[in-house]
N, C-alpha and C. Protein backbone atom coordinates (compact mmCIF):
# COMPACT_ATOMS: atom_id res chain seq x y z
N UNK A 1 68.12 16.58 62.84
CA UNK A 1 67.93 16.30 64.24
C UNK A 1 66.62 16.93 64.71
N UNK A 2 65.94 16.09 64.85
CA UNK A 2 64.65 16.97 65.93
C UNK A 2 64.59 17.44 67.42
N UNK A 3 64.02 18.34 67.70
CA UNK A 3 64.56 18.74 68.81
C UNK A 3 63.67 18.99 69.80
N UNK A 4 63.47 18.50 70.86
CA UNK A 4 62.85 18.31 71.88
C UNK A 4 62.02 19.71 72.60
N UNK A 5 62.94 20.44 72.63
CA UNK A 5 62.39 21.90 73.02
C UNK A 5 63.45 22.85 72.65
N UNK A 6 63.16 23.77 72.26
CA UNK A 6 64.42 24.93 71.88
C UNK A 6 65.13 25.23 73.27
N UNK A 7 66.36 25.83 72.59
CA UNK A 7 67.53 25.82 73.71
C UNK A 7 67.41 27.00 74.80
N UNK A 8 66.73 27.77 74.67
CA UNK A 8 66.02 28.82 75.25
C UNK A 8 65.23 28.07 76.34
N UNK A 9 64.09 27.77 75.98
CA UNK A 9 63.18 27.45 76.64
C UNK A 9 63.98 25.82 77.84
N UNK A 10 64.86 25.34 77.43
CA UNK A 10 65.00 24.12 78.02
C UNK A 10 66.35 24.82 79.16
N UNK A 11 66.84 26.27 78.89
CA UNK A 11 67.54 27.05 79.95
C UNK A 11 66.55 27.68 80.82
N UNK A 12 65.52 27.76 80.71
CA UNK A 12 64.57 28.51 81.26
C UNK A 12 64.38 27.72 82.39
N UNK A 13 63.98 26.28 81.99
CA UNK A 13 63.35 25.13 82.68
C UNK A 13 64.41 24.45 83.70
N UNK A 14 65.98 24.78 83.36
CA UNK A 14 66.78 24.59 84.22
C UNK A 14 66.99 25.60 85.34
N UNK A 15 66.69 26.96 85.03
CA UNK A 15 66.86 27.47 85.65
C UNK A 15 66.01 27.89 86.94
N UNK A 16 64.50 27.68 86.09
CA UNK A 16 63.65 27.69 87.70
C UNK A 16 63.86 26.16 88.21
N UNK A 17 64.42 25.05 87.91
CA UNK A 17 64.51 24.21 88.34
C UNK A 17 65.93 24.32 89.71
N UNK A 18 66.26 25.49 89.58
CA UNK A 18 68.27 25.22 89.94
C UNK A 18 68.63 23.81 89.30
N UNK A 19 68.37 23.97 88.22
CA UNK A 19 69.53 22.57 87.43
C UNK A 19 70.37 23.39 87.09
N UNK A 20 71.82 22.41 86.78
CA UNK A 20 72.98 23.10 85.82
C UNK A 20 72.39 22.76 84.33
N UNK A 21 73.08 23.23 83.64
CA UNK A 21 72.33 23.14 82.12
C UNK A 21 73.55 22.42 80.90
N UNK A 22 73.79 21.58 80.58
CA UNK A 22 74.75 21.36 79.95
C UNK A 22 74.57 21.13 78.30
N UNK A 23 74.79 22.39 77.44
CA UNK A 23 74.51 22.58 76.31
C UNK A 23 75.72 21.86 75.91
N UNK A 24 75.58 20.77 74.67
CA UNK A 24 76.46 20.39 74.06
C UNK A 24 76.28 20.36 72.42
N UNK A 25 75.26 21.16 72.10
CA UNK A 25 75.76 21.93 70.74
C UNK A 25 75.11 20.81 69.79
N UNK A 26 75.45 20.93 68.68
CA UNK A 26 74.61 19.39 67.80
C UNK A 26 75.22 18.22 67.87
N UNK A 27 75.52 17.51 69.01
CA UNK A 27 76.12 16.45 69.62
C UNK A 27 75.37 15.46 68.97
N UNK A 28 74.21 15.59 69.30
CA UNK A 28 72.89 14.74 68.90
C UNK A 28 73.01 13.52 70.13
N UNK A 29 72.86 12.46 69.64
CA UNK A 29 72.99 11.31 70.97
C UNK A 29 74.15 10.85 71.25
N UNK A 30 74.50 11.18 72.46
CA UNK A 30 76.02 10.92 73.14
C UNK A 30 76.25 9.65 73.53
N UNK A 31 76.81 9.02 73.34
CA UNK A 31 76.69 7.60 74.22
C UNK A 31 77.83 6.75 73.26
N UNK A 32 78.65 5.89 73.90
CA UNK A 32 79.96 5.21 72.89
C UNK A 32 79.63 4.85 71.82
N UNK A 33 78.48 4.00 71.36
CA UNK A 33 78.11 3.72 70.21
C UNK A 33 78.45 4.75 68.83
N UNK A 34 78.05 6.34 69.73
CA UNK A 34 77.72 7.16 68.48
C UNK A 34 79.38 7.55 68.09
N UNK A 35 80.54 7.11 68.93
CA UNK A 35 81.31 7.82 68.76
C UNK A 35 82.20 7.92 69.35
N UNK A 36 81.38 8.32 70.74
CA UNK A 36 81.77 9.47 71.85
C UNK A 36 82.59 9.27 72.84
N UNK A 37 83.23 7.58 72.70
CA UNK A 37 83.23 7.05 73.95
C UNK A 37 83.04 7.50 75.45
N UNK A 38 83.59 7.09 76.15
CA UNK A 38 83.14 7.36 77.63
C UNK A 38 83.16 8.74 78.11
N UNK A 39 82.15 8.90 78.55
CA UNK A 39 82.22 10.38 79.16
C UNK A 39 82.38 10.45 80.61
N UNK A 40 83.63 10.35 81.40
CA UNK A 40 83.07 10.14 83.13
C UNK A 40 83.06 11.45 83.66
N UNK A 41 83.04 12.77 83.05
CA UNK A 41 82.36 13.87 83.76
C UNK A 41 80.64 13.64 83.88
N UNK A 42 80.30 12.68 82.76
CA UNK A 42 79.18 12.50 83.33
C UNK A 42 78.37 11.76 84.32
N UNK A 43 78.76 10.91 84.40
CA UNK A 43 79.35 10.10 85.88
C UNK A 43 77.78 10.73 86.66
N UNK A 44 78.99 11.95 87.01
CA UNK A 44 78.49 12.34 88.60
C UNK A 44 77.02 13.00 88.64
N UNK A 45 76.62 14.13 87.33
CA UNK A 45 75.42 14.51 87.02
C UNK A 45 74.13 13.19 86.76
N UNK A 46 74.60 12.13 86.30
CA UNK A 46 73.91 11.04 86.22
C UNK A 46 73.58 10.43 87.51
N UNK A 47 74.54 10.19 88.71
CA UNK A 47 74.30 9.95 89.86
C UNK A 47 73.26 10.58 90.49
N UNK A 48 73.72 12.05 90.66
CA UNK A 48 72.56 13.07 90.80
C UNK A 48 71.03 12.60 90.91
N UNK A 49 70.95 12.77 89.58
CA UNK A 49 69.75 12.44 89.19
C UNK A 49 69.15 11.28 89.65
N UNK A 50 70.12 10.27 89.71
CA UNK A 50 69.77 9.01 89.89
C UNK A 50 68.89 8.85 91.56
N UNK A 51 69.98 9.87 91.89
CA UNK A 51 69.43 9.97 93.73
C UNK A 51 68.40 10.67 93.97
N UNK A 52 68.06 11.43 92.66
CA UNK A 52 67.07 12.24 93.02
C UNK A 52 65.28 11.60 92.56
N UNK A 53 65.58 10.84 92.08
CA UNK A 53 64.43 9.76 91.69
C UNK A 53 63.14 9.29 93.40
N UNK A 54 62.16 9.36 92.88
CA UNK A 54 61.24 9.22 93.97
C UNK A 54 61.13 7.37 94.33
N UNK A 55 60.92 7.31 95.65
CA UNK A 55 60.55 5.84 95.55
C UNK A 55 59.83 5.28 95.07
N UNK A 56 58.67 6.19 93.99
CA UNK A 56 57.96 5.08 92.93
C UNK A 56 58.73 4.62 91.79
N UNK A 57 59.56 5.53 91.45
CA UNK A 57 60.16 5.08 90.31
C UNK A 57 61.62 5.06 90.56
N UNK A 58 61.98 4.05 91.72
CA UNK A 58 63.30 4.10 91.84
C UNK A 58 63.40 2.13 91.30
């Protein structure tokens, strides 16, 4: 698995951000295909985000 940024540094980035941080360990890519089926705790963190999108890239 390659990894985007170490797990350190990507708590760091949540944290001056006030994000929550949701470590899920060597999951690798979550999504039904891999497995995982539905996740609806994620749901709501996805919404989030979704709302938090600027009007250029909404």
């Amino acid at each position: 698995m390659i990894s985007i940024c170490r797990s350190d540094k990507a708590r760091d980035l949540a944290t001056a951000r006030g994000s929550p941080l949701h470590d899920l360990g060597y999951a690798g890519h979550i999504n039904i295909a891999s497995g995982y089926g539905r996740w609806p705790a994620g749901y709501a963190p996805a919404a989030r985000l979704a709302d938090c999108r600027s009007p250029a890239t909404a």
